[in-house]
N, C-alpha and C. Protein backbone atom coordinates (compact mmCIF):
# COMPACT_ATOMS: atom_id res chain seq x y z
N UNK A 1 -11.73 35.88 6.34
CA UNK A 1 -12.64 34.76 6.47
C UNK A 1 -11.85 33.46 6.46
N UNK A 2 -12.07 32.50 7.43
CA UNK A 2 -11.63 31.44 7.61
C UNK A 2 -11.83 30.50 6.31
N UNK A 3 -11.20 29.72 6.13
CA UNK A 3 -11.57 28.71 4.74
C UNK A 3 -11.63 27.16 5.55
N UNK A 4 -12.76 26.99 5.15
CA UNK A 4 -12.90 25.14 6.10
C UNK A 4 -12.33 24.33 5.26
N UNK A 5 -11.91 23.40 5.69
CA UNK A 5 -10.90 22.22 5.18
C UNK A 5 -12.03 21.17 4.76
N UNK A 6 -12.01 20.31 4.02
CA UNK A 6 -12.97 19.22 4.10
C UNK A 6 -12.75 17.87 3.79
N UNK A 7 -11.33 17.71 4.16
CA UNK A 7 -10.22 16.51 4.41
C UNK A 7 -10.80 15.60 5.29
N UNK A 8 -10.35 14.65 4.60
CA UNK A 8 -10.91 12.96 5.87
C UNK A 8 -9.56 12.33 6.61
N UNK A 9 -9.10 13.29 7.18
CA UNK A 9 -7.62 12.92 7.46
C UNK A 9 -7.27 11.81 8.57
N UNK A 10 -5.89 10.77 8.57
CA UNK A 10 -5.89 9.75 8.95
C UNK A 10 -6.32 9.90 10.80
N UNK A 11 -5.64 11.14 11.27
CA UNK A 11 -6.46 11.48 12.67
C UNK A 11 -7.97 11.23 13.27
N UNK A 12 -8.34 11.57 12.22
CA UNK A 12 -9.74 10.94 12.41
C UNK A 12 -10.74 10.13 12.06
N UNK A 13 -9.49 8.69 11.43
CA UNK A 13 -10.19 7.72 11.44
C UNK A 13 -10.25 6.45 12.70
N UNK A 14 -11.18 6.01 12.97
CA UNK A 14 -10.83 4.95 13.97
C UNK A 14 -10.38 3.55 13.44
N UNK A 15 -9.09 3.07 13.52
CA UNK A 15 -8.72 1.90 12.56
C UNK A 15 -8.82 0.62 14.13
N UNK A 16 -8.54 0.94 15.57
CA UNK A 16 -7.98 -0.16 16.47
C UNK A 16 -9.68 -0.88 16.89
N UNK A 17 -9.54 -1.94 17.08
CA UNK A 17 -10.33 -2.80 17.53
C UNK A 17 -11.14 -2.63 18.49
N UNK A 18 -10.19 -2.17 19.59
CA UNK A 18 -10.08 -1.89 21.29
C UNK A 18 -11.22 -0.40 21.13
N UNK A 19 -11.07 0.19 20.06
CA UNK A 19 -11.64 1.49 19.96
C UNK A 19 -13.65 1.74 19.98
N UNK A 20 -13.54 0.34 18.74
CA UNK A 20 -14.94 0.52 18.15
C UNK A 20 -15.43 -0.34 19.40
N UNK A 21 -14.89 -1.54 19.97
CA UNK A 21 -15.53 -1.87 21.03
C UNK A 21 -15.87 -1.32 21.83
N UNK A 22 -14.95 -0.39 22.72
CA UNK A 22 -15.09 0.59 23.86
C UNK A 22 -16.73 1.27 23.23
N UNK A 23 -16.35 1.50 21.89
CA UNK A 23 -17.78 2.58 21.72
C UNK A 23 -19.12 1.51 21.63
N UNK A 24 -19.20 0.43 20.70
CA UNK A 24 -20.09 -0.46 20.62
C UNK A 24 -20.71 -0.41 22.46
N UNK A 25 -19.51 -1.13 23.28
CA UNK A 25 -20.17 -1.04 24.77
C UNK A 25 -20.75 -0.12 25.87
N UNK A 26 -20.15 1.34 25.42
CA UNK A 26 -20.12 2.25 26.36
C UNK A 26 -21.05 3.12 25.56
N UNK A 27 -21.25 3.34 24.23
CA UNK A 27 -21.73 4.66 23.57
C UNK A 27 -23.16 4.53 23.64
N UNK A 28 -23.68 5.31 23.24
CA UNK A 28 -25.45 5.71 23.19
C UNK A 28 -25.12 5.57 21.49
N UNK A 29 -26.53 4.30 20.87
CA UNK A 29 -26.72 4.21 19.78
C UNK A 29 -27.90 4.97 19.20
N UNK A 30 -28.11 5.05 18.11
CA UNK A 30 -29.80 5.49 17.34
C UNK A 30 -29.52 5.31 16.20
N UNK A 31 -30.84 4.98 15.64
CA UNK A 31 -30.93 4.31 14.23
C UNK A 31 -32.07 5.04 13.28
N UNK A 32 -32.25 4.67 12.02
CA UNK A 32 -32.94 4.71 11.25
C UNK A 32 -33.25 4.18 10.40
N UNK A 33 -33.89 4.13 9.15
CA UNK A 33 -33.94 3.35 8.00
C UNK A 33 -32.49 3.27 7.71
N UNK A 34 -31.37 3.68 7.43
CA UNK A 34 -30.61 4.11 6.66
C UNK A 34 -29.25 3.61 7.38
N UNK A 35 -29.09 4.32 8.81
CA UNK A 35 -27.91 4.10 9.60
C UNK A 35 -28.38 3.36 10.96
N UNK A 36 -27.39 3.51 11.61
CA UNK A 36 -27.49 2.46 13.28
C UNK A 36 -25.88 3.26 13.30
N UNK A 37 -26.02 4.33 14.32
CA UNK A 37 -24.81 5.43 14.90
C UNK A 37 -24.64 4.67 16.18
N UNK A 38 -23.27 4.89 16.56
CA UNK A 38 -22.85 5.05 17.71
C UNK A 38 -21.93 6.00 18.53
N UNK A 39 -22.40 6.76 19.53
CA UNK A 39 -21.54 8.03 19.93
C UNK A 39 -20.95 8.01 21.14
N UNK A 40 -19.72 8.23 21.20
CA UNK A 40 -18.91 8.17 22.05
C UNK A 40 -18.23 9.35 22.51
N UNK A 41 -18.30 10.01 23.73
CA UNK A 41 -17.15 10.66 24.02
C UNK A 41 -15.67 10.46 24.20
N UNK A 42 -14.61 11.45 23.44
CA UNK A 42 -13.39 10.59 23.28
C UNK A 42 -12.47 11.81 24.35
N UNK A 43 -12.76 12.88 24.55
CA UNK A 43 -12.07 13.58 25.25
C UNK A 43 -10.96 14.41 24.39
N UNK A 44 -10.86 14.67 23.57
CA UNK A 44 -10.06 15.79 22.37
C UNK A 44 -11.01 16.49 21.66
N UNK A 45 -10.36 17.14 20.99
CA UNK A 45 -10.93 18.08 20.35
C UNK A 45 -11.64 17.86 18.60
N UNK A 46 -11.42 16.38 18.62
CA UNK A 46 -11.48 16.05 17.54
C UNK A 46 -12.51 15.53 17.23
N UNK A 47 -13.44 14.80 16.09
CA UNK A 47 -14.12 13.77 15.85
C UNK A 47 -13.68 12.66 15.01
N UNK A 48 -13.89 11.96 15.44
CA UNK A 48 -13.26 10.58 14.84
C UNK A 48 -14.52 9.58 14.26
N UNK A 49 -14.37 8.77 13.15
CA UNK A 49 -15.01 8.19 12.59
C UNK A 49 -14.89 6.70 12.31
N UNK A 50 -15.56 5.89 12.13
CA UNK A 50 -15.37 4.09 12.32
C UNK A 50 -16.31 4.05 11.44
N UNK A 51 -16.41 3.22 10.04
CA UNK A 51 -17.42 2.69 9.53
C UNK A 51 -17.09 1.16 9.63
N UNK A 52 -18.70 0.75 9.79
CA UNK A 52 -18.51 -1.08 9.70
C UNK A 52 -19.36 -1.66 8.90
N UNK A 53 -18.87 -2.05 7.74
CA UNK A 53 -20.07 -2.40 6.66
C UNK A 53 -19.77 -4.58 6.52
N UNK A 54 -20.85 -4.70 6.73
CA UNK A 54 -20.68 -6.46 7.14
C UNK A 54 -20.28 -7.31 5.80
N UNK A 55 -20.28 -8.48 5.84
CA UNK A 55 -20.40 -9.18 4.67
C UNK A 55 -21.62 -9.07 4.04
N UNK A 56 -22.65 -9.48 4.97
CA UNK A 56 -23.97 -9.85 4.70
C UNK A 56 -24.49 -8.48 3.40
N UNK A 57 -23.93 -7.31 3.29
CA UNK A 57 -24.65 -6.29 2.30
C UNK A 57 -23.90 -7.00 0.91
N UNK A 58 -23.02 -7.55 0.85
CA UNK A 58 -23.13 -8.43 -0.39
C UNK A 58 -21.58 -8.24 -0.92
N UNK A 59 -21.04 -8.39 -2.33
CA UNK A 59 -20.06 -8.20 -2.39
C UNK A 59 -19.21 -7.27 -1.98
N UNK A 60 -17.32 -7.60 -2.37
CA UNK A 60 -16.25 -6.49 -1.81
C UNK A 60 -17.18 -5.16 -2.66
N UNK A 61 -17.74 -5.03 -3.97
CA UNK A 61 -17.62 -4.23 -4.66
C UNK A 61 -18.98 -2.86 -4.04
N UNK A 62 -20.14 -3.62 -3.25
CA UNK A 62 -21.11 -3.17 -2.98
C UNK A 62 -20.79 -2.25 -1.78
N UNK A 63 -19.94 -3.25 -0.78
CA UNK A 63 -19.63 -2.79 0.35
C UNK A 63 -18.20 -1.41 0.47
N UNK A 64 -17.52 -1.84 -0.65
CA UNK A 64 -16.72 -0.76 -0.64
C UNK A 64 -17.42 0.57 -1.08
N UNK A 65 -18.67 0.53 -1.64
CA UNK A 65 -19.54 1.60 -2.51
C UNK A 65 -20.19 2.31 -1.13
N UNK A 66 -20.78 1.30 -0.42
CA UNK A 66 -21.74 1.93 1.04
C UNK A 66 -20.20 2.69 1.89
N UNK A 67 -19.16 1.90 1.59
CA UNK A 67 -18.07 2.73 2.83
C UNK A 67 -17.32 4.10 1.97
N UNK A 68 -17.48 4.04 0.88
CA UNK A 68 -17.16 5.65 0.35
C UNK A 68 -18.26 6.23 0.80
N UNK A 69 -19.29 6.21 0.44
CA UNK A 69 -20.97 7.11 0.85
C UNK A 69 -20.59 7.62 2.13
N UNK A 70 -20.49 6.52 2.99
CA UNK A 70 -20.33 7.02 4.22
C UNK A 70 -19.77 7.85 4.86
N UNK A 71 -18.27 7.43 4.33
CA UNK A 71 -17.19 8.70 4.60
C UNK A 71 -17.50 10.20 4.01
N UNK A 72 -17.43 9.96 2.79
CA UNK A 72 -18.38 10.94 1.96
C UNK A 72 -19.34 11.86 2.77
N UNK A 73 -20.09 11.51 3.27
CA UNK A 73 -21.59 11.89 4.19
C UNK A 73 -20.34 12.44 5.58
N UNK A 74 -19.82 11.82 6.19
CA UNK A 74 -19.23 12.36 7.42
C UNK A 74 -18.12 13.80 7.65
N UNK A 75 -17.26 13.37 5.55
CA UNK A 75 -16.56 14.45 5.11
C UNK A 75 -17.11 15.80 4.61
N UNK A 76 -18.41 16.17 4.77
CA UNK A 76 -19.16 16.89 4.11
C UNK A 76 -19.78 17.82 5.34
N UNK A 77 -19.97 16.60 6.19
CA UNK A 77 -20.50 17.54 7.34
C UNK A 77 -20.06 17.37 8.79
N UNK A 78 -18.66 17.32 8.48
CA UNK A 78 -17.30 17.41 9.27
C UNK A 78 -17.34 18.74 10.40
N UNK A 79 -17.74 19.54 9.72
CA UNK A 79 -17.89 20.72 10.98
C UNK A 79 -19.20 21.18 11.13
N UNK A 80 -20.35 20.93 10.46
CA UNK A 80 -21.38 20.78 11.24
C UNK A 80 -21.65 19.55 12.62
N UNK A 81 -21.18 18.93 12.58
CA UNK A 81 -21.10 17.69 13.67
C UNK A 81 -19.97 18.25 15.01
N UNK A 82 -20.82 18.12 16.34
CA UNK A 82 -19.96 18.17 17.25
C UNK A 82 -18.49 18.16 17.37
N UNK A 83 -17.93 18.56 18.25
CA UNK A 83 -16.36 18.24 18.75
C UNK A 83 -16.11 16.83 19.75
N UNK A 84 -15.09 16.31 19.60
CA UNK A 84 -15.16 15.45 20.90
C UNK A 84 -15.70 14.46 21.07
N UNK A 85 -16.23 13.66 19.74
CA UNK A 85 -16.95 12.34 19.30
C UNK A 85 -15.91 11.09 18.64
N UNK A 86 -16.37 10.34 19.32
CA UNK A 86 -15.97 9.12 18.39
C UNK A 86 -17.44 8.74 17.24
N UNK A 87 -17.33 8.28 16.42
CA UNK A 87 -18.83 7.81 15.74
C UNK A 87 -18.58 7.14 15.22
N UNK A 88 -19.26 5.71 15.20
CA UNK A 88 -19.12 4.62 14.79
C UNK A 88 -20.65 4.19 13.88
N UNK A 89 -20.09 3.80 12.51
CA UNK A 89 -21.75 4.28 11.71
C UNK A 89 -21.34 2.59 11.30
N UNK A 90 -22.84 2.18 11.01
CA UNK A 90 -23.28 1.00 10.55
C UNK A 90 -24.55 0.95 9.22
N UNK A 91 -24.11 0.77 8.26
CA UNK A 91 -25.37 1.12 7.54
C UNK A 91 -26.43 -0.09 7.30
N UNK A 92 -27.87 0.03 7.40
CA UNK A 92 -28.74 -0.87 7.25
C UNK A 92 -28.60 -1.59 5.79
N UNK A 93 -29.35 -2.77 5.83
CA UNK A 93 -29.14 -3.10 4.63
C UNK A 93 -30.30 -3.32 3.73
N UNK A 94 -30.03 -2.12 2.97
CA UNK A 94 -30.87 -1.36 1.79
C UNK A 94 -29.81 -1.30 0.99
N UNK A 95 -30.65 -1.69 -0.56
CA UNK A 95 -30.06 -1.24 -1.96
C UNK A 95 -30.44 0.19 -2.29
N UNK A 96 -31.37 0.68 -1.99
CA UNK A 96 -31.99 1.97 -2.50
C UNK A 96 -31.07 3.50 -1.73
N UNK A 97 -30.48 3.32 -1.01
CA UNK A 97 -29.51 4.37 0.28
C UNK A 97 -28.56 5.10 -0.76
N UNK A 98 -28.66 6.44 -0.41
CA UNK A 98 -27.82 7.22 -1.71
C UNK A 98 -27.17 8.20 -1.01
N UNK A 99 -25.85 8.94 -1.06
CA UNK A 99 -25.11 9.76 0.16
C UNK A 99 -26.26 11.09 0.38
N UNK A 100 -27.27 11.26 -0.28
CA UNK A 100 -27.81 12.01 0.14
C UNK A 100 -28.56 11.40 1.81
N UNK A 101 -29.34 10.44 1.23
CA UNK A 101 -29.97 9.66 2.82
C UNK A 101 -28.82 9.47 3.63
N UNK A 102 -27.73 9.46 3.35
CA UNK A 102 -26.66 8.74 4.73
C UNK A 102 -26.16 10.07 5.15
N UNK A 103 -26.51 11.25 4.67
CA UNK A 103 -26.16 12.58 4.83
C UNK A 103 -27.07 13.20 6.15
N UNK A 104 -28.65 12.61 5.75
CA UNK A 104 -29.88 13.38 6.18
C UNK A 104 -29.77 12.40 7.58
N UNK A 105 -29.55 11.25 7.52
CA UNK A 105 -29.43 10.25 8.56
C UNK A 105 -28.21 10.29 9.58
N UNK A 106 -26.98 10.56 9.20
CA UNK A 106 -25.75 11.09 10.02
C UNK A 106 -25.96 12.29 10.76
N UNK A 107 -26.51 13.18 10.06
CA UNK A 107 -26.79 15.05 10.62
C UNK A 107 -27.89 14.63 11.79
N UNK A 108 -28.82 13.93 11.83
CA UNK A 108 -29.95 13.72 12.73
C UNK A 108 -29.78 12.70 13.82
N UNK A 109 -29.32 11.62 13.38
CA UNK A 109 -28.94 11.20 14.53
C UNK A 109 -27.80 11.18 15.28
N UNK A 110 -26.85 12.27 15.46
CA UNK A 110 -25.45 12.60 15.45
C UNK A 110 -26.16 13.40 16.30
N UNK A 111 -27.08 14.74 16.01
CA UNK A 111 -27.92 15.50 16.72
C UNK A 111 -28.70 15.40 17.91
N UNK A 112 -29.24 13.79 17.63
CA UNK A 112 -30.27 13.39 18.74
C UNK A 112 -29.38 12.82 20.09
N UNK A 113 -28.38 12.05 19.15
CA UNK A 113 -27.45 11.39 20.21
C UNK A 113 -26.27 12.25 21.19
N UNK A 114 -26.02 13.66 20.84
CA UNK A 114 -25.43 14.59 21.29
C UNK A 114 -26.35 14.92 22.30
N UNK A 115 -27.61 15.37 22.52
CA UNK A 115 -28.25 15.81 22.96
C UNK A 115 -28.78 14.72 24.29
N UNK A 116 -28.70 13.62 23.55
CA UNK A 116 -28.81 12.53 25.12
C UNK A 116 -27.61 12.71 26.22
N UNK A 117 -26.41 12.89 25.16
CA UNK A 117 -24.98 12.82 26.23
C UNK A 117 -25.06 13.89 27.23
N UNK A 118 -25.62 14.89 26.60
CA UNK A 118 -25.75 16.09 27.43
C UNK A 118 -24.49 17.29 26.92
């Protein structure tokens, strides 16, 4: 039996500028209470991940809290989620959002938006 890894490794993070734009312009978005996704085809075998958490959700301390969740939520369900994605997540701004909702909200609209790309 295979053993799944459940590493957030530096491969699949999106750190370049040029990157999240390409997806901001070109990708198919969907939202919810919770998130605002963006999906991109990247052409590897990989999935890659971008979180963008603004000033506006409030302090360094709040915003660094929503960008662990996030990763958290993406590292968890790393191989339930497609191959071959870029995803660029934005979280709404709610105090009440707990990695369970950014869990139930990533899996679904990750789902819906796969299914538009074809």
């Amino acid at each position: 039996m295979e053993r799944r890894r459940y590493k957030f490794t530096r491969e699949q993070r999106l750190r370049k500028s040029l990157d999240f734009e390409q997806i901001y312009d070109r990708g198919l978005r969907a939202g919810d209470g919770h998130l605002l996704v963006f999906v991109l085809r990247n052409g590897t075998s990989s999935t890659r991940l971008g979180v963008s958490v603004s000033r506006k959700h409030g302090s360094a301390v709040v915003r660094n809290l929503k960008r662990r969740r996030l990763k958290e939520a993406f590292r968890r369900l790393q191989h339930d989620l497609p191959s071959g994605l870029d995803i660029v997540i934005v979280p709404r701004q709610r105090l009440d959002s707990e990695l369970a909702d950014y869990s139930r909200s990533l899996a679904k609209l990750v789902k819906k938006l796969t299914a538009e790309l074809g």
